[in-house]
N, C-alpha and C. Protein backbone atom coordinates (compact mmCIF):
# COMPACT_ATOMS: atom_id res chain seq x y z
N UNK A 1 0.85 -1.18 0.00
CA UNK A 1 0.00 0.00 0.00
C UNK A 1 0.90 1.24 0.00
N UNK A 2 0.66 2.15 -0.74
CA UNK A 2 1.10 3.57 -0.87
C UNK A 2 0.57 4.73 -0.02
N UNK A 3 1.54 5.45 -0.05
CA UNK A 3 1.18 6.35 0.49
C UNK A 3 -0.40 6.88 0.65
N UNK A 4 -0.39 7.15 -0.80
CA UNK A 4 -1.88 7.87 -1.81
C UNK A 4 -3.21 6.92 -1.08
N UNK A 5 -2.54 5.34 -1.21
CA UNK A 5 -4.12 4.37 -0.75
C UNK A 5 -3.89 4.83 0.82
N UNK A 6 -3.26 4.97 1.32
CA UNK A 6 -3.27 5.14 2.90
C UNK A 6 -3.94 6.31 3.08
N UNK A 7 -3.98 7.39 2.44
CA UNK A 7 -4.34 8.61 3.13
C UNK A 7 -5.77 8.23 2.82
N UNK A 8 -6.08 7.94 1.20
CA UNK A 8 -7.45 7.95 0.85
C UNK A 8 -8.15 6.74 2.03
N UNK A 9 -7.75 5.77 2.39
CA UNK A 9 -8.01 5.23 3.45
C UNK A 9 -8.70 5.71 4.42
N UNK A 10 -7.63 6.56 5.14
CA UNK A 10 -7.73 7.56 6.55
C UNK A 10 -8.80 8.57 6.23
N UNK A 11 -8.88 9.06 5.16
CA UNK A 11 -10.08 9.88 4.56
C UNK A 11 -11.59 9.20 4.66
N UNK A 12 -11.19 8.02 4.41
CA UNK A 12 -12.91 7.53 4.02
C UNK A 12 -13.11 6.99 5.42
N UNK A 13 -12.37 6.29 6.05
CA UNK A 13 -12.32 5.99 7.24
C UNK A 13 -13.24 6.88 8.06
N UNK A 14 -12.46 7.92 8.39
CA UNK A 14 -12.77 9.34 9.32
C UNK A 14 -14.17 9.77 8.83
N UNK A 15 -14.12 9.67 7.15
CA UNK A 15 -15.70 10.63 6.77
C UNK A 15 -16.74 9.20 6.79
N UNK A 16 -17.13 8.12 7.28
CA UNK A 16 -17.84 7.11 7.01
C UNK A 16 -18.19 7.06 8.56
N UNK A 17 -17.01 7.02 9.45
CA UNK A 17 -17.16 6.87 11.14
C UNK A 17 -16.18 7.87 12.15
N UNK A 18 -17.10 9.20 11.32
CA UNK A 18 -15.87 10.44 12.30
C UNK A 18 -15.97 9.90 13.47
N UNK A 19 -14.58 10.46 14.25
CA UNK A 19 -14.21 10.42 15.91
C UNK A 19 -14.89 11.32 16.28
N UNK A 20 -15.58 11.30 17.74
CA UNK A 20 -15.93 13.13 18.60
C UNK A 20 -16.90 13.34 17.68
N UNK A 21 -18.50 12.73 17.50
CA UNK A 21 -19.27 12.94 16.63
C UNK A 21 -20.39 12.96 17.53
N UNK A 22 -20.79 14.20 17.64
CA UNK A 22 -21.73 14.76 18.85
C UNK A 22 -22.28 16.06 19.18
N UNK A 23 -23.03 15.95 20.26
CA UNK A 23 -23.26 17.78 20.87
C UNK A 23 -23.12 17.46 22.27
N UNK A 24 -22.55 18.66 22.38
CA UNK A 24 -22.08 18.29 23.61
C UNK A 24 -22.83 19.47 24.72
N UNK A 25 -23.53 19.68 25.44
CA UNK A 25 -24.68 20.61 25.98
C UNK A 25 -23.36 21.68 26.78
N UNK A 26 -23.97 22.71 27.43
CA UNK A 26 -23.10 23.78 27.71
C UNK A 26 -23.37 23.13 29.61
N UNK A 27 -21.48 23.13 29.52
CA UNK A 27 -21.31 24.51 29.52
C UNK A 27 -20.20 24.27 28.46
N UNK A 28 -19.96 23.42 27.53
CA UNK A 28 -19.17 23.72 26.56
C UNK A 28 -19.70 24.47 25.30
N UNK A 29 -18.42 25.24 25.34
CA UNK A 29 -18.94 26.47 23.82
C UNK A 29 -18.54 26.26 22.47
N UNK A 30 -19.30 26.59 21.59
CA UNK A 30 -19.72 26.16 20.57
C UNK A 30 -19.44 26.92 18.94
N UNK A 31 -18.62 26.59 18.26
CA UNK A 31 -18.60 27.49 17.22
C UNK A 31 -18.67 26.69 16.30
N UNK A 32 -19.32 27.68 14.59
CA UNK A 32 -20.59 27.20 13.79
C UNK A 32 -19.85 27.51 12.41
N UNK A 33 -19.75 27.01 11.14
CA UNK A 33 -18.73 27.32 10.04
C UNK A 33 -20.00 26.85 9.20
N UNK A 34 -20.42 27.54 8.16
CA UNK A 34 -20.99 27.12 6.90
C UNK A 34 -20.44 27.33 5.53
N UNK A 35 -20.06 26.82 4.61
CA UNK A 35 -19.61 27.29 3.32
C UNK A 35 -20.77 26.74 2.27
N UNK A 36 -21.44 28.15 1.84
CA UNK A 36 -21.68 28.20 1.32
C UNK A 36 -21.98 27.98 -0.44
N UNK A 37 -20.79 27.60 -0.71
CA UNK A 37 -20.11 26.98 -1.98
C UNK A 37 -21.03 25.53 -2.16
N UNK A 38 -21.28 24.46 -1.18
CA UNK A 38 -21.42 23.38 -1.36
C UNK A 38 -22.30 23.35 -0.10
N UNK A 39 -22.80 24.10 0.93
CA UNK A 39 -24.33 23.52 1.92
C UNK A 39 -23.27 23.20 2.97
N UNK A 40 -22.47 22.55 2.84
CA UNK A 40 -21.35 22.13 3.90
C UNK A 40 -21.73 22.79 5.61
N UNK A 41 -22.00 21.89 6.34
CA UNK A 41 -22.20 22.77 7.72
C UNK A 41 -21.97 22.22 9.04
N UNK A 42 -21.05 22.75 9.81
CA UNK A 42 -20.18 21.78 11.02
C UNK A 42 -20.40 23.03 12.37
N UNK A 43 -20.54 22.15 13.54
CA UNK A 43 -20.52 22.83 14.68
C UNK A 43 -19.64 22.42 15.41
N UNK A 44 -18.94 22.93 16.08
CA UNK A 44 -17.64 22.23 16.80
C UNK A 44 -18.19 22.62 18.55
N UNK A 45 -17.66 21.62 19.35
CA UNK A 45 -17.81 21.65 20.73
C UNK A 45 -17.05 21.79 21.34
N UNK A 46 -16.95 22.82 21.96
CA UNK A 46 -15.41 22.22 23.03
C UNK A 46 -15.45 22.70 24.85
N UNK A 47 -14.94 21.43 25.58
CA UNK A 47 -14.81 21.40 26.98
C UNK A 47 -13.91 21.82 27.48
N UNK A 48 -13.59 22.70 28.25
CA UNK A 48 -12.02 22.95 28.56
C UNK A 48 -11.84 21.79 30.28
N UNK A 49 -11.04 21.97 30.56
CA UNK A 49 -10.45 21.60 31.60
C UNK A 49 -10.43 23.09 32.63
N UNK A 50 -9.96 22.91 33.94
CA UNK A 50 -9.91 23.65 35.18
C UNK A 50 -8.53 24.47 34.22
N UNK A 51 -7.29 23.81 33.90
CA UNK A 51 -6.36 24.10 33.65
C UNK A 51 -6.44 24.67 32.54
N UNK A 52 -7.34 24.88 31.63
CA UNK A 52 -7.59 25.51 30.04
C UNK A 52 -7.09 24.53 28.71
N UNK A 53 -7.33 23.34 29.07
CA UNK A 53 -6.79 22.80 28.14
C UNK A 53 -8.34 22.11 27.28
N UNK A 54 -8.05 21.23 26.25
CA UNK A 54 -9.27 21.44 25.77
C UNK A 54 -9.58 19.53 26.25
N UNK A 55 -10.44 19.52 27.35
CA UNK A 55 -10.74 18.08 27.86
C UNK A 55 -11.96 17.56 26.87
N UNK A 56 -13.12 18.21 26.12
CA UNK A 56 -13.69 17.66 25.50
C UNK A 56 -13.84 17.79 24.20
N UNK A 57 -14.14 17.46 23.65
CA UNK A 57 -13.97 17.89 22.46
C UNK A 57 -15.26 17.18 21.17
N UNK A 58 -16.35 17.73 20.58
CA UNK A 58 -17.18 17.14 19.45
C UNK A 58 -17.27 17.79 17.91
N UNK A 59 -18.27 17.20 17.05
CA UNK A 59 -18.65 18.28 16.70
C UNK A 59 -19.80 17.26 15.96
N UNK A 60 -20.80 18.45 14.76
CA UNK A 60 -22.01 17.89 14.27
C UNK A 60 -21.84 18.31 12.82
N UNK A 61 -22.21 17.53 11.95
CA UNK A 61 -21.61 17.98 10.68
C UNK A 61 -22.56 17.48 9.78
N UNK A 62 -23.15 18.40 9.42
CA UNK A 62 -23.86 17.86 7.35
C UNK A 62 -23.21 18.35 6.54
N UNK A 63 -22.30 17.32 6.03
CA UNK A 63 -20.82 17.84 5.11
C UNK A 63 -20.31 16.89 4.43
N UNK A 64 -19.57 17.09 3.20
CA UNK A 64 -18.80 15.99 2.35
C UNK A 64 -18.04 15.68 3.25
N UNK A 65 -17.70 14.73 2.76
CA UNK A 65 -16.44 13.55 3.40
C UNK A 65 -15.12 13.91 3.92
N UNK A 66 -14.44 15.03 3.31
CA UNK A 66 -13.33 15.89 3.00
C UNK A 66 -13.51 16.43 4.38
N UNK A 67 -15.06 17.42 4.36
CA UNK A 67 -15.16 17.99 5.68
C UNK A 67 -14.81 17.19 7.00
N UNK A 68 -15.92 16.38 6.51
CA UNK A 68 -16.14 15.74 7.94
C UNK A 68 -14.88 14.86 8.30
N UNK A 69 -14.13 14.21 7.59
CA UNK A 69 -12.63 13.55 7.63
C UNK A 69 -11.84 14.63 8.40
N UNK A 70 -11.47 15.54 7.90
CA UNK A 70 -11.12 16.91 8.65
C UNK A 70 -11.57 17.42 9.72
N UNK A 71 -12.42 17.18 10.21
CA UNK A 71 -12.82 17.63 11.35
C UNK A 71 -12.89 16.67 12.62
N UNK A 72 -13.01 15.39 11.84
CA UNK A 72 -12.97 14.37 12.87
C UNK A 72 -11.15 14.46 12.90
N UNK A 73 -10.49 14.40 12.05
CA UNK A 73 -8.95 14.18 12.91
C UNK A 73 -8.39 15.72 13.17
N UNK A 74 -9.13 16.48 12.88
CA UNK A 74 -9.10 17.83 13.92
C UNK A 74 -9.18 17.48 15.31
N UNK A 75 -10.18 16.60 16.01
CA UNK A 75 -10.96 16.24 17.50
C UNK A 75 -9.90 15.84 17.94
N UNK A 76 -9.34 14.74 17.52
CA UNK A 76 -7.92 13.90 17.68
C UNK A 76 -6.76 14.86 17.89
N UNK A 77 -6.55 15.53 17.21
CA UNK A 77 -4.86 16.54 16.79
C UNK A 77 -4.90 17.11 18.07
N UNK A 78 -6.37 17.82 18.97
CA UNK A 78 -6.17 18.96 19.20
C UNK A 78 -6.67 18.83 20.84
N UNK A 79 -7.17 17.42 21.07
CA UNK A 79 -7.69 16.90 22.39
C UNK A 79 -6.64 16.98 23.03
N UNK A 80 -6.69 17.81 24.26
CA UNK A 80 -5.67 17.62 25.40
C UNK A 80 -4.72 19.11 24.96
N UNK A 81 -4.71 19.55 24.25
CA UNK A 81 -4.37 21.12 23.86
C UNK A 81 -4.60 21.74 24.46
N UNK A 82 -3.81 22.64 24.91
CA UNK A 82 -4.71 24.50 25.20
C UNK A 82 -5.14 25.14 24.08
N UNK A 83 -6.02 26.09 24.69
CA UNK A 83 -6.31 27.01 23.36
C UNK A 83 -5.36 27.68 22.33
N UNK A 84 -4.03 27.96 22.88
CA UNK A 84 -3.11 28.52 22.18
C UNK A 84 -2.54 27.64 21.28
N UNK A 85 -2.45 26.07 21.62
CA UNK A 85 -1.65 25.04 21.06
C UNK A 85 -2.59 24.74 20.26
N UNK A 86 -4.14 24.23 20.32
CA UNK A 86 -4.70 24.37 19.13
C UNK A 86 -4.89 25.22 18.22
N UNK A 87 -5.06 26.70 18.30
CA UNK A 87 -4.71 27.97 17.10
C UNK A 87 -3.67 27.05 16.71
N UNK A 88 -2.48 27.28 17.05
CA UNK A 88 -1.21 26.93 16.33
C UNK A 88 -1.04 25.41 15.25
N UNK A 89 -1.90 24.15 15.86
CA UNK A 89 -1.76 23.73 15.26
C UNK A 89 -3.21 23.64 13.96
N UNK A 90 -4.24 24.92 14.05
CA UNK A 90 -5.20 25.21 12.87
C UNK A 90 -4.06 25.78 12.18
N UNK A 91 -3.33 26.93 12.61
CA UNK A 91 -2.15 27.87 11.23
C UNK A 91 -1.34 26.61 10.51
N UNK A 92 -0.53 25.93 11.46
CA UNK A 92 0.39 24.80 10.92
C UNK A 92 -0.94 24.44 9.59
N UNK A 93 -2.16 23.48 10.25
CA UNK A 93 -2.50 22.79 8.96
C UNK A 93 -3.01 23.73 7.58
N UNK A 94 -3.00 25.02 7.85
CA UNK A 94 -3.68 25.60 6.89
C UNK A 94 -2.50 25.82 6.02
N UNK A 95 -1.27 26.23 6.81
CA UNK A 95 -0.29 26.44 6.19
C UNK A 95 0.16 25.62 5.56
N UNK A 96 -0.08 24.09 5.52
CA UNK A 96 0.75 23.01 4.79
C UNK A 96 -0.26 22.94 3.76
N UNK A 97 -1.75 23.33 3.83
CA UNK A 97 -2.77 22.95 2.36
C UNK A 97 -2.43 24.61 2.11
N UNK A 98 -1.94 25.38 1.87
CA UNK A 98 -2.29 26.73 1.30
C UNK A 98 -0.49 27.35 0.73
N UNK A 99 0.02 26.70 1.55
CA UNK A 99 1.19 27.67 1.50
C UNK A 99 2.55 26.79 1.30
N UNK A 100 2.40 25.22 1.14
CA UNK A 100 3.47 24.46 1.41
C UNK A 100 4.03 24.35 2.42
N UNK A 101 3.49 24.58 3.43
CA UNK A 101 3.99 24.89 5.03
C UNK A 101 4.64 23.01 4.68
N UNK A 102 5.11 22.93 6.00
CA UNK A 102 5.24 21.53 6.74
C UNK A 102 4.81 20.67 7.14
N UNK A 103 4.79 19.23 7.34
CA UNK A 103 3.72 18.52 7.62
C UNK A 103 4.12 17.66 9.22
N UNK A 104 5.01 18.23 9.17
CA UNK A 104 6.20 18.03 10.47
C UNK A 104 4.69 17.97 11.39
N UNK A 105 4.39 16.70 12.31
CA UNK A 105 3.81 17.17 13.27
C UNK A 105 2.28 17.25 13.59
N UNK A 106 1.81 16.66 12.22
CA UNK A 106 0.62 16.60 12.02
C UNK A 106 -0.48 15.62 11.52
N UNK A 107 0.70 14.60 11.81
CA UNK A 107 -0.01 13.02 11.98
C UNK A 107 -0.67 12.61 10.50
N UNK A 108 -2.14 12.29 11.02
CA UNK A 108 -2.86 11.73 10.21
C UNK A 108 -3.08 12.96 9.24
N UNK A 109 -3.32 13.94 10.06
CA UNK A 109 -3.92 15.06 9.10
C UNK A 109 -2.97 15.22 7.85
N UNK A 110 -2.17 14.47 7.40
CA UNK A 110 -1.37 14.32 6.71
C UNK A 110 -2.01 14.33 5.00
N UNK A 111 -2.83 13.13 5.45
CA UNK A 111 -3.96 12.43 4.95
C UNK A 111 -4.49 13.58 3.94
N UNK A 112 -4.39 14.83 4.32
CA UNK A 112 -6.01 15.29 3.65
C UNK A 112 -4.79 16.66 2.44
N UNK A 113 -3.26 15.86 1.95
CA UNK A 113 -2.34 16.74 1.49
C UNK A 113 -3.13 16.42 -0.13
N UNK A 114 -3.62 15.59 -0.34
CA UNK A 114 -4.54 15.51 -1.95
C UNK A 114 -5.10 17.01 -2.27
N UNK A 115 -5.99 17.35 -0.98
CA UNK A 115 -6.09 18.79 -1.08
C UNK A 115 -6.08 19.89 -1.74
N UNK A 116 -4.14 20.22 -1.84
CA UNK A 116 -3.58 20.98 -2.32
C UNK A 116 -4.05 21.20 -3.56
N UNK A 117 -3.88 20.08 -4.46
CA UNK A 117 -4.71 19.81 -5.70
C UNK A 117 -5.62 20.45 -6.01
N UNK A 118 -6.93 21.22 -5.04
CA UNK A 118 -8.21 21.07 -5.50
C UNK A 118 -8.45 22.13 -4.80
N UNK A 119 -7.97 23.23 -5.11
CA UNK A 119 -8.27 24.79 -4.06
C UNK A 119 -9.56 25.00 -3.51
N UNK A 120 -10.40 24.41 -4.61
CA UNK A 120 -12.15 25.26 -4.46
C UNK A 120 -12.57 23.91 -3.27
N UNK A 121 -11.72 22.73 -3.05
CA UNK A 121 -12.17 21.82 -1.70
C UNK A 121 -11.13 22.62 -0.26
N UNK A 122 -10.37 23.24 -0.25
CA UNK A 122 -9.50 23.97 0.38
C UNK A 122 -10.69 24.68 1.79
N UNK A 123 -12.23 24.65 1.49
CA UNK A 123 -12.80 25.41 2.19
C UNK A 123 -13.28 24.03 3.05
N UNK A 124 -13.31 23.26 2.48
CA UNK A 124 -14.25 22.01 2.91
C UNK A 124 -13.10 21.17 4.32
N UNK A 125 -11.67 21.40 3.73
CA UNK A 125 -10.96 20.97 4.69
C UNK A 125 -10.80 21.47 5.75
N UNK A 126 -10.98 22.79 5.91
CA UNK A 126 -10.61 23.97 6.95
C UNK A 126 -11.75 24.46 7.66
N UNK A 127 -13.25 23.76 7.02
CA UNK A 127 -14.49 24.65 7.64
C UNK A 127 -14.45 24.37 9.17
N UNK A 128 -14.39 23.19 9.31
CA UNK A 128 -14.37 22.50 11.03
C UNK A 128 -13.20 23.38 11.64
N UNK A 129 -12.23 23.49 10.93
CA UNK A 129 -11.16 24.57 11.83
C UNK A 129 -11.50 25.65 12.24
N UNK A 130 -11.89 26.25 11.27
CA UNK A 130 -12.79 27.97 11.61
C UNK A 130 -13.81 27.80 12.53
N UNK A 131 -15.04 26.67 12.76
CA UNK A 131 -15.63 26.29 13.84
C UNK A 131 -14.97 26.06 14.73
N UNK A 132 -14.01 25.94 14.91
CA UNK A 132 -12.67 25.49 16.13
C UNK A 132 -12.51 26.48 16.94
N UNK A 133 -11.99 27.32 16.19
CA UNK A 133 -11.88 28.67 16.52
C UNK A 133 -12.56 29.55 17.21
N UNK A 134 -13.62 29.42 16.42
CA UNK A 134 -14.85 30.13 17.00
C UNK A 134 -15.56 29.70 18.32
N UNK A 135 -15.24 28.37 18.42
CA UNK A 135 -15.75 27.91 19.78
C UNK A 135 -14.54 28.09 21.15
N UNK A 136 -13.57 28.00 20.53
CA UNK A 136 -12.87 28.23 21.42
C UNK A 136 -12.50 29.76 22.31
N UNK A 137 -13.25 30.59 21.21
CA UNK A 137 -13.15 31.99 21.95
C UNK A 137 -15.00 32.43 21.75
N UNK A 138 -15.78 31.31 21.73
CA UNK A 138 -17.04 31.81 22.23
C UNK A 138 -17.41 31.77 23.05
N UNK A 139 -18.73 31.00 23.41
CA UNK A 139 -19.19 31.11 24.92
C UNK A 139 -19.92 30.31 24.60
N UNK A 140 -20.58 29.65 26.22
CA UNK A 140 -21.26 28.21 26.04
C UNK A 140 -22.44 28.57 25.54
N UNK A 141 -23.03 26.93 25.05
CA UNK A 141 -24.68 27.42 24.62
C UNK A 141 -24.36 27.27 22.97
């Protein structure tokens, strides 16, 4: 098996039986990403810990495969993070599909480098991130 069958693997894998596939009630807060391009639509959950780190982590998604693959090994990358260490590792992955960044560090999400290829799916990989974001500096509910 190659590289190429492995990732597409990890892709269909993740988008058939995402990880952290849920709602998670408040007091974890909640941020909401739609792209418009394709209906695509993900809510991300997140629990922090006493210490600020991120102890829970979901999300809810009516989305292509791409998305939802992405967002489920988003849950994974970023569980047990602080808020600062997850930003950093949303820039890292945006930076390796947008900019040739590095892949140093980023596991499975490795998986979703076909990507690059296909700019106008570039939104579909990243929507759950921008929900990331947004939950992580929103508020519960």
């Amino acid at each position: 098996m190659d590289f190429d069958e492995l990732y597409q693997e990890i892709i269909l894998d993740h988008s058939k039986r995402p990880r952290n596939s849920g709602v998670l009630p408040p007091p974890a807060t909640r941020g909401s990403g739609y792209n418009p391009a394709c209906g695509d639509e993900v809510t991300v959950f997140v629990l922090k810990s006493a210490e600020g780190k991120i102890e829970t982590i979901s999300f809810q998604a009516q989305a292509c495969a791409i998305c939802t693959a992405s967002t489920s090994l988003m849950t994974l990358q970023v569980k047990g993070t602080t808020q600062e260490q997850a930003l950093e590792i949303q820039r890292h992955f945006i930076d390796f599909l947008t900019k040739d960044g590095s892949s140093e560090g980023l596991g499975h999400l490795r998986a979703l480098a076909g990507v690059k290829k296909f700019p106008q799916r570039l939104k579909c990989a990243t929507l759950g991130w921008h929900a990331l974001e947004a939950a992580l500096k929103g508020d519960a509910g």
